[in-house]
Protein backbone atom coordinates (compact mmCIF):
# COMPACT_ATOMS: atom_id res chain seq x y z
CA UNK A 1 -3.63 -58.54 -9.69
CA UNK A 2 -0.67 -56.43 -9.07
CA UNK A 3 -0.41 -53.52 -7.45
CA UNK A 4 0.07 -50.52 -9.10
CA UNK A 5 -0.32 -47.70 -6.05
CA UNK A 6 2.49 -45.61 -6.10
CA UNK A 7 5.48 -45.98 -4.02
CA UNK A 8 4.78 -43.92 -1.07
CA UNK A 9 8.48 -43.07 1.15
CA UNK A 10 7.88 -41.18 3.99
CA UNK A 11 11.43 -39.08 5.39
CA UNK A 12 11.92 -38.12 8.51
CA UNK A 13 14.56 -35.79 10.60
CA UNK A 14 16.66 -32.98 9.63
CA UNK A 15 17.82 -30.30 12.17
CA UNK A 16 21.31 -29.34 10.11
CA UNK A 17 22.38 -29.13 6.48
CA UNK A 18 24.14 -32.59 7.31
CA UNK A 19 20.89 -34.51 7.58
CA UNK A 20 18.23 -32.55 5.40
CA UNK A 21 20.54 -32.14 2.22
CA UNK A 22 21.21 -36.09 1.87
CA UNK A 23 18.00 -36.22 3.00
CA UNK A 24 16.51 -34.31 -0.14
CA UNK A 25 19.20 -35.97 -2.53
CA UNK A 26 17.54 -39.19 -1.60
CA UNK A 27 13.90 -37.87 -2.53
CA UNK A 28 14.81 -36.38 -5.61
CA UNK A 29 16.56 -39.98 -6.27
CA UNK A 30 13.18 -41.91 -5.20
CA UNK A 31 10.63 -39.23 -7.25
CA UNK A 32 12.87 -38.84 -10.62
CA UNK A 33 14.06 -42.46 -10.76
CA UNK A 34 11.31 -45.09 -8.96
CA UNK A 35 8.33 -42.66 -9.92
CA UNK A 36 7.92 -42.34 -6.23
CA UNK A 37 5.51 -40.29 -3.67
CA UNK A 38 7.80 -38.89 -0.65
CA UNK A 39 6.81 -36.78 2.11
CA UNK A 40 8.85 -35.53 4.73
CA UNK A 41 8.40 -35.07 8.73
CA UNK A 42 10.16 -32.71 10.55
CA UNK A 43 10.32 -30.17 13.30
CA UNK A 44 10.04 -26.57 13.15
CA UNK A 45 13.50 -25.58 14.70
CA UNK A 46 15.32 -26.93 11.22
CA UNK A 47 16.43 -26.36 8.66
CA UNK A 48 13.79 -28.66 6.63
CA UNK A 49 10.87 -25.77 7.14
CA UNK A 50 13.06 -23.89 4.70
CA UNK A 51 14.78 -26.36 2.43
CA UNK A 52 12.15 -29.28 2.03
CA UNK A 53 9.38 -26.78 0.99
CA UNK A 54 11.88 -24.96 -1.48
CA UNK A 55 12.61 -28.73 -3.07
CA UNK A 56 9.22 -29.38 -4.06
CA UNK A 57 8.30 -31.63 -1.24
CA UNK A 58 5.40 -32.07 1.23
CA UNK A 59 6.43 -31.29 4.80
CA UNK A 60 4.90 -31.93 8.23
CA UNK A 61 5.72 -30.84 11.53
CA UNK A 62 5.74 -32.20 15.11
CA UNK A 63 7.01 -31.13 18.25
CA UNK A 64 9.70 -33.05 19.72
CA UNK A 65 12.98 -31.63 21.71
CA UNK A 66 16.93 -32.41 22.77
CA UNK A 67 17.69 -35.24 25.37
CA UNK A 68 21.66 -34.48 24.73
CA UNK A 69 23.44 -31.98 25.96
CA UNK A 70 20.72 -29.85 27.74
CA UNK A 71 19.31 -28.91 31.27
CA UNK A 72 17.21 -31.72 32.96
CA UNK A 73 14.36 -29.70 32.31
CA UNK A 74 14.67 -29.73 29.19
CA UNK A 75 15.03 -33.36 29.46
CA UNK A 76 12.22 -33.85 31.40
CA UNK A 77 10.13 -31.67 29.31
CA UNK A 78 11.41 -33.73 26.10
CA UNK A 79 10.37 -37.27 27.82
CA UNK A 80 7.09 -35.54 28.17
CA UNK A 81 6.61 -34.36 24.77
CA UNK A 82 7.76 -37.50 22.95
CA UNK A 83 4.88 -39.86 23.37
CA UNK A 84 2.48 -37.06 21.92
CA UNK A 85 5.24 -37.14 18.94
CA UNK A 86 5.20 -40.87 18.51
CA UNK A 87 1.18 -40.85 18.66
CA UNK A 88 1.60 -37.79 16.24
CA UNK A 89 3.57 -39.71 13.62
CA UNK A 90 1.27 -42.93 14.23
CA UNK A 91 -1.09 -40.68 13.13
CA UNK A 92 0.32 -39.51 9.91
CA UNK A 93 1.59 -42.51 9.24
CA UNK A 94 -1.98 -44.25 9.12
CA UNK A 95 -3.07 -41.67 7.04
CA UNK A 96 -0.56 -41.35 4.46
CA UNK A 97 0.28 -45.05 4.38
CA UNK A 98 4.03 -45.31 3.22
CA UNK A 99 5.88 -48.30 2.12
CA UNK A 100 9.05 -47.53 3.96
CA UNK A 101 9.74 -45.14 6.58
CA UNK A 102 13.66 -43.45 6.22
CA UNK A 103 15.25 -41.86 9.08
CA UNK A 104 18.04 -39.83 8.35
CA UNK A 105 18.72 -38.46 12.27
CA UNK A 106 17.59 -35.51 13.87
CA UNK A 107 14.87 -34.46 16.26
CA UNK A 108 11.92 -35.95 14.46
CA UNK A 109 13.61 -39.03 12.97
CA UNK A 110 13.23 -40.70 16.82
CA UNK A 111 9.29 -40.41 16.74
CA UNK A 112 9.11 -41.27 13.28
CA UNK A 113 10.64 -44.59 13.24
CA UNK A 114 9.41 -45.64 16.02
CA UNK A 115 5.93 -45.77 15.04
CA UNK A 116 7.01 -47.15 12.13
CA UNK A 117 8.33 -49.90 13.90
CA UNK A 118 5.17 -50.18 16.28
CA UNK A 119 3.06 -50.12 12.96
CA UNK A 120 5.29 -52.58 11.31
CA UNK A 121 6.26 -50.86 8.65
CA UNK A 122 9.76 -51.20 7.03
CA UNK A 123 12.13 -49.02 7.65
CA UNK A 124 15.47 -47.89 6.74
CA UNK A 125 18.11 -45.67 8.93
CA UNK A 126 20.68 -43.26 7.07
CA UNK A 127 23.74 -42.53 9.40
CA UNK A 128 26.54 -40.31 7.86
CA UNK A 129 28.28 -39.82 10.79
CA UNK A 130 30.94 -42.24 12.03
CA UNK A 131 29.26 -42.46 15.40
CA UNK A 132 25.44 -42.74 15.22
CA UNK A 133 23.24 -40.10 16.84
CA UNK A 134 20.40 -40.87 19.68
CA UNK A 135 17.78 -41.48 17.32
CA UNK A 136 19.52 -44.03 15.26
CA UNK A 137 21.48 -45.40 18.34
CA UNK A 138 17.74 -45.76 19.93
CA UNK A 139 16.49 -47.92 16.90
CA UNK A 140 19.50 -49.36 15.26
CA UNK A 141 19.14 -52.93 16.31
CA UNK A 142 15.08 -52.87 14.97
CA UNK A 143 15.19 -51.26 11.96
CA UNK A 144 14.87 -53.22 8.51
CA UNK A 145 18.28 -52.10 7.31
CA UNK A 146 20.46 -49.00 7.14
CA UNK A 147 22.86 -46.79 5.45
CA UNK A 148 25.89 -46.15 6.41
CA UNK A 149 28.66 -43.75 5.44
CA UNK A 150 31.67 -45.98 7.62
CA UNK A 151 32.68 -50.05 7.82
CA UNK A 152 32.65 -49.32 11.95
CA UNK A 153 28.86 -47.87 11.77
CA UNK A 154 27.61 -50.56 10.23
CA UNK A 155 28.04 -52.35 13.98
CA UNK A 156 25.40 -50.29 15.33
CA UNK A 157 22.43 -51.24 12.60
CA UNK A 158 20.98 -54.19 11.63
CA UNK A 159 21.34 -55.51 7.83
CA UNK A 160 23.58 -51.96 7.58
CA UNK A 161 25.06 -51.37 3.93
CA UNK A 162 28.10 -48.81 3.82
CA UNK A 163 26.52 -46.81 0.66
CA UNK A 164 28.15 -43.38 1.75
CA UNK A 165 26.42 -39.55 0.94
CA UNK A 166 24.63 -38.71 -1.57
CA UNK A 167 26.79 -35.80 -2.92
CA UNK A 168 26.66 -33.48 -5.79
CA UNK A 169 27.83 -34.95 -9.18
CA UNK A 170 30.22 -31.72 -9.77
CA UNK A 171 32.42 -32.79 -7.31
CA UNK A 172 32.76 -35.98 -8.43
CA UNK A 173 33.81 -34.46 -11.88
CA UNK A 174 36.58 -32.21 -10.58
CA UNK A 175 40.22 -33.67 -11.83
CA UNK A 176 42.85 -33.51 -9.44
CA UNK A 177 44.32 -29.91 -9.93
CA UNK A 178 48.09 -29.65 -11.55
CA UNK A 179 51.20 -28.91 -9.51
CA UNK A 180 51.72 -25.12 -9.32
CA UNK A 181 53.88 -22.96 -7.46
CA UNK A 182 50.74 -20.96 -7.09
CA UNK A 183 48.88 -22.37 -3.68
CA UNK A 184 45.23 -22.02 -2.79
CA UNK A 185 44.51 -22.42 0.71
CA UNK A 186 40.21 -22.97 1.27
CA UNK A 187 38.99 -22.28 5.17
CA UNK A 188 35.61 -22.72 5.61
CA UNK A 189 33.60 -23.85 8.39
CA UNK A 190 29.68 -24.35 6.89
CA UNK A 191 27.46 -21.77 6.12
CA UNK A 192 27.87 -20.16 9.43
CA UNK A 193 31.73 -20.26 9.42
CA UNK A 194 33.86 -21.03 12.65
CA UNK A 195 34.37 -18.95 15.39
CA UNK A 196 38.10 -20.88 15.86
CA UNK A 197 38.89 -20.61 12.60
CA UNK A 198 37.88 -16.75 12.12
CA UNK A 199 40.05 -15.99 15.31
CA UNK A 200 42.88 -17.85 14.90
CA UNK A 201 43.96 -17.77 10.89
CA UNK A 202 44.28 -13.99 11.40
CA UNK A 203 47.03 -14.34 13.73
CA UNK A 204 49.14 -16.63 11.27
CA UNK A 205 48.13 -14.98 7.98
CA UNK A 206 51.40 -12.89 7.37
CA UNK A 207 54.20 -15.17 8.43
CA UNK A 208 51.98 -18.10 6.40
CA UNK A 209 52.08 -15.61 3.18
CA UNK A 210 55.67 -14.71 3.80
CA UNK A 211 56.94 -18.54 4.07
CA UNK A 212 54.58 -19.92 1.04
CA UNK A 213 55.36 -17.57 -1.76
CA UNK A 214 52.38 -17.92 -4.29
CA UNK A 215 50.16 -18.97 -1.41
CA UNK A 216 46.43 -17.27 -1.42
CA UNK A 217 44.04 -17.58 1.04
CA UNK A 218 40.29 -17.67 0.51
CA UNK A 219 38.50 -18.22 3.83
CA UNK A 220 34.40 -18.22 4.17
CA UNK A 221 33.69 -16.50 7.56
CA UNK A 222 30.18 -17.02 7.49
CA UNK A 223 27.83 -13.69 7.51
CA UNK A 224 28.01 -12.60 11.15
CA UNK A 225 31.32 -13.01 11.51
CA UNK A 226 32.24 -11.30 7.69
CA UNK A 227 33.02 -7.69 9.01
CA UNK A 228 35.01 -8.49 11.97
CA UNK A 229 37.25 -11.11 10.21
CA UNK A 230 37.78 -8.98 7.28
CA UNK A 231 38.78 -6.11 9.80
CA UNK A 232 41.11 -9.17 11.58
CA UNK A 233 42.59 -9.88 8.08
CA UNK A 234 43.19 -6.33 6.87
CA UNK A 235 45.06 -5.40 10.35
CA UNK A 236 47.59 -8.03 9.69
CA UNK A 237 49.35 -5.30 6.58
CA UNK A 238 49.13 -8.88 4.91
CA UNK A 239 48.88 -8.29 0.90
CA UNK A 240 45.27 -7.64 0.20
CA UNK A 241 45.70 -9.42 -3.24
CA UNK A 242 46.47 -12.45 -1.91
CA UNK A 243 43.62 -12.67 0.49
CA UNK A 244 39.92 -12.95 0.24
CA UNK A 245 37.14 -13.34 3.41
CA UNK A 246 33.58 -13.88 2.07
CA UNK A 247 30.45 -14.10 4.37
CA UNK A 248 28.99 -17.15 1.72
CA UNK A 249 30.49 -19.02 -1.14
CA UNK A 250 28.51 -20.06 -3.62
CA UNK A 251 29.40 -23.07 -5.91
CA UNK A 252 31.46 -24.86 -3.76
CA UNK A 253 32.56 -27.36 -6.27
CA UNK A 254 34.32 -24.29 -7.93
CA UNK A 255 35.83 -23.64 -4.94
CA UNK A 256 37.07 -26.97 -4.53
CA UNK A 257 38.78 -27.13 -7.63
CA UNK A 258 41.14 -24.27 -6.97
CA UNK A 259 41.66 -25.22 -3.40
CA UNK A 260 45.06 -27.03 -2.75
CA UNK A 261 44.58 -27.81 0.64
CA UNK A 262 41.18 -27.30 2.42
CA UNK A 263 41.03 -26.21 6.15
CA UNK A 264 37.96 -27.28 7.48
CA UNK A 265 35.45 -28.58 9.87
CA UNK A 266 34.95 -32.36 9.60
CA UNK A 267 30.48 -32.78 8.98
CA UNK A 268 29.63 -35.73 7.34
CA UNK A 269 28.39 -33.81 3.96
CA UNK A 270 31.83 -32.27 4.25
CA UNK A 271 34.01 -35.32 4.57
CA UNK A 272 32.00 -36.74 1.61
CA UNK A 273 32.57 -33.90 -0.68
CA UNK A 274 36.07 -33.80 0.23
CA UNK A 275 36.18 -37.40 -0.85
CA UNK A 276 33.90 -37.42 -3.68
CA UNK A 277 36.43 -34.43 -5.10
CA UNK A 278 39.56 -35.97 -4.27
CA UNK A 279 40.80 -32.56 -1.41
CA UNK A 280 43.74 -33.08 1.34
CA UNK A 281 42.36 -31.74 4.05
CA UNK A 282 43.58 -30.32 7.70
CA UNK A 283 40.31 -31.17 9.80
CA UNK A 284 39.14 -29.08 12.64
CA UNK A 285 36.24 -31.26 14.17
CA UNK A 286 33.63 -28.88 16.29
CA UNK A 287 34.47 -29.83 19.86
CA UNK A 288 30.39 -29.27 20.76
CA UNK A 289 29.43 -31.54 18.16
CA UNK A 290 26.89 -34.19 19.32
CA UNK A 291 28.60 -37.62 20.78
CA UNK A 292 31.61 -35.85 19.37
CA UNK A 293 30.99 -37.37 16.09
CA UNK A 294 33.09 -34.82 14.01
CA UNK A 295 36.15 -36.05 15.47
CA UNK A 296 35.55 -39.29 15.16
CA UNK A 297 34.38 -38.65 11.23
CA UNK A 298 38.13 -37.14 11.00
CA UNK A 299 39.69 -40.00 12.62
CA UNK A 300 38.52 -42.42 9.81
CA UNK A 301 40.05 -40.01 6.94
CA UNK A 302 43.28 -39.11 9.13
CA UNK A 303 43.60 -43.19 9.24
CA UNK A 304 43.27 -43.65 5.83
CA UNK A 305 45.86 -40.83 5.33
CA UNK A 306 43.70 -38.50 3.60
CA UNK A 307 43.71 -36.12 5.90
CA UNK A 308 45.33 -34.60 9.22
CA UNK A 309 43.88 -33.52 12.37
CA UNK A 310 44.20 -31.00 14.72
CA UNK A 311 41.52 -31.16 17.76
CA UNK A 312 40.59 -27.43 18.91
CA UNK A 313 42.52 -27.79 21.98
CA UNK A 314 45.66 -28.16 19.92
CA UNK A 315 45.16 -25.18 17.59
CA UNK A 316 47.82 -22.80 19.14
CA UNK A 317 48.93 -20.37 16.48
CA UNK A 318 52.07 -21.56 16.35
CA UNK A 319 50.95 -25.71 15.63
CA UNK A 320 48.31 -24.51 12.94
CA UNK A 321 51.13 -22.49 11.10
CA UNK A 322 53.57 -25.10 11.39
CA UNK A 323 51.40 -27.57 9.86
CA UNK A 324 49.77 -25.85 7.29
CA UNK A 325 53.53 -24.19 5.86
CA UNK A 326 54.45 -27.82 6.25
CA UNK A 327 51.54 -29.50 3.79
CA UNK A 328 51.36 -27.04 1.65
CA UNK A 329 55.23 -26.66 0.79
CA UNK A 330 54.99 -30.95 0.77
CA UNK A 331 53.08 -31.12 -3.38
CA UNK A 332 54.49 -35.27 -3.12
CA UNK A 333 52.30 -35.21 0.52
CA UNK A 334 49.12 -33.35 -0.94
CA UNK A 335 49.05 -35.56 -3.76
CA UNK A 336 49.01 -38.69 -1.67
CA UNK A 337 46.44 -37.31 0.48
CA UNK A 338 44.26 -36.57 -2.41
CA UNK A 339 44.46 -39.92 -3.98
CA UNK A 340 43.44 -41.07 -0.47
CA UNK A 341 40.62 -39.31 -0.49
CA UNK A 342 39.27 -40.76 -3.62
CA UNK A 343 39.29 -43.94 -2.48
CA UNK A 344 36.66 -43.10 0.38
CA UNK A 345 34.12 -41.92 -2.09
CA UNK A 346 31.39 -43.21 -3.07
CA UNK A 347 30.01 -41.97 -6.66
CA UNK A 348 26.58 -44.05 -6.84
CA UNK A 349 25.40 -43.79 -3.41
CA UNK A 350 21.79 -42.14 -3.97
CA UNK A 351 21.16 -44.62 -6.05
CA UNK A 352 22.09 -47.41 -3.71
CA UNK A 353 20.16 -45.84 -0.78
CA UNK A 354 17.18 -45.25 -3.40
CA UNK A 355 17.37 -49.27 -4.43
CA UNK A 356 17.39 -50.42 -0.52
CA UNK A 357 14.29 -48.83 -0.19
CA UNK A 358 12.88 -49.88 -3.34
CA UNK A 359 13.60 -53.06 -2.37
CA UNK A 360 12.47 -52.81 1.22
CA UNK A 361 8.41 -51.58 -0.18
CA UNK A 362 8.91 -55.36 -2.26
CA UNK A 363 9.11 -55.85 -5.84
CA UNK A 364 6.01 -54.26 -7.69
CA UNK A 365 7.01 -50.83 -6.15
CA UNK A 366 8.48 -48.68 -8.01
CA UNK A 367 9.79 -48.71 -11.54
């Protein structure tokens, strides 16, 4: 007889907006369209306890640390604790039984798939970044087959797939925005802003207003940072009309769609949207990111010419003002980069990553 049990997925990771919002894309993906059961594992210091929860979705916790970037007793205190995390998700795993395990990085997604892969059950590794955290780097070469975002990741995985992120349909659906005198220049740096950015496009607002006529600026400071930068922007004498600092913006493929050029940080869910909506883009990767994978996400776009670089240790005043009165004054430039970016997107991703997994659990899972 066939079997008709549901198909069971179990997630794991999170930690930042980068891995938990693919993350629940995917889900949604595996529940609406394969009729499927998916849980999720995480840890409590992410952003899953909020967002995971919120979706609809069943989440549990373990306790797992950081091996990068910390003191070595933190290290030592992580080696310690990550046993009791793999025998935690051996646990869970036994009892909940999923077809496929999915880790999409993070602090959990280490633990996860590796009892997976002591319990033999298939599993599949999503890896937006360009450079492959520690928990992916740890199980690349075991897992049953991955997801990849770049051609050079897909050296790091076994059976790898370059799918891309799942990303919003509305920015897919923007069309690219007619030439206008009338520039909109986007800074934004996540949810939580950028300290760089918030410090530094103060000191060039007024001579970048005086040599772009028609140029306005919105720029998302993030909510801590809102007051000061606002203070920053209004001490410049700069017209206030043609300026705008929000702590949050909501409906970012709005936003998108009026931006010009965007000046930004370069996370994997960023570089996809960019792509997926077709942006130029002057990339600002986070010097503290992990393995320094933000720079190394920019360095695929800037090589594809669909976007330029400038590394925080080159952001003088001077070099960011220079280059951003030179793109956006260049419409023939922005337009290039744009159509650049297009070409790196990748519209049916979810449903790619969904059918990998579908087609990992074997073929009477799923619909």
């Amino acid at each position: 007889m066939p079997d008709t049990t549901p198909l069971r997925i179990l997630i794991a990771g999170g930690g930042t907006g980068g891995h938990v919002i693919p993350a629940l894309a995917i889900a949604r993906e595996l529940r609406d369209a394969h009729a499927a059961e998916v849980k999720f594992v995480g840890t409590a210091r992410g952003l899953e306890t909020r967002l995971v929860p919120e979706a609809g979705f069943p989440l549990e916790l373990i306790h797992v640390g950081q091996l990068k970037n910390v003191s070595l007793l933190t290290r030592a205190r992580t080696l310690t604790d990550l046993p009791r995390g793999i025998l935690r998700c051996i646990s869970l795993l036994r009892s909940y039984q999923p077809h496929v395990v999915v880790g999409v990085g993070g602090y959990a997604s280490g633990p996860a798939m590796m009892a997976a892969l002591l319990l033999r059950i298939p599993t599949l590794a999503f890896e937006p970044n360009a450079a492959p955290g520690l928990a992916n780097r740890l199980v690349g070469r075991y897992v049953s087959a991955a997801a990849v975002n770049f051609d050079e990741t897909r050296r790091y995985f076994r059976n790898a797939k370059v799918t891309g992120i799942p990303v919003r349909p509305a920015f897919f659906e923007l069309q690219p925005k007619p030439p206008s005198p009338a520039k909109r220049l986007l800074v934004f740096g996540g949810s939580q802003g950028a300290r760089i950015l918030n410090e530094i496009l103060p000191q060039i607002l007024f001579p970048l207003l005086r040599d772009t006529p028609g140029l306005t600026v919105l720029h998302q400071s993030g909510p801590r940072a809102e007051a000061a930068t606002r203070q920053d922007y209004l001490d410049t004498g700069a017209d206030e009309s043609r300026w705008q600092v929000s702590a949050y913006l909501d409906d970012m493929p709005a936003r998108f769609a009026d931006a010009d050029l965007i000046l930004c940080r370069s996370g994997a869910s960023t570089m996809a949207e960019l792509a997926a909506a077709g942006k130029p883009s002057l990339l600002v990767p986070f010097a503290a990111a992990t393995d320094d994978h933000q720079r190394k996400n920019a360095e695929a776009f800037v090589a594809a010419r669909a976007a330029r670089m400038l590394l925080e240790s080159e952001l003088a005043p001077q070099r960011l003002l220079d280059t951003l009165r030179d793109l956006l004054t260049d419409p023939a430039t922005l337009a290039s980069m744009s159509a650049q970016a297009r070409t790196l997107a990748h519209p049916t991703a979810v449903q790619t990553i969904a059918q990998m997994i579908r087609t990992l659990a074997g073929p009477s899972k799923g619909r």
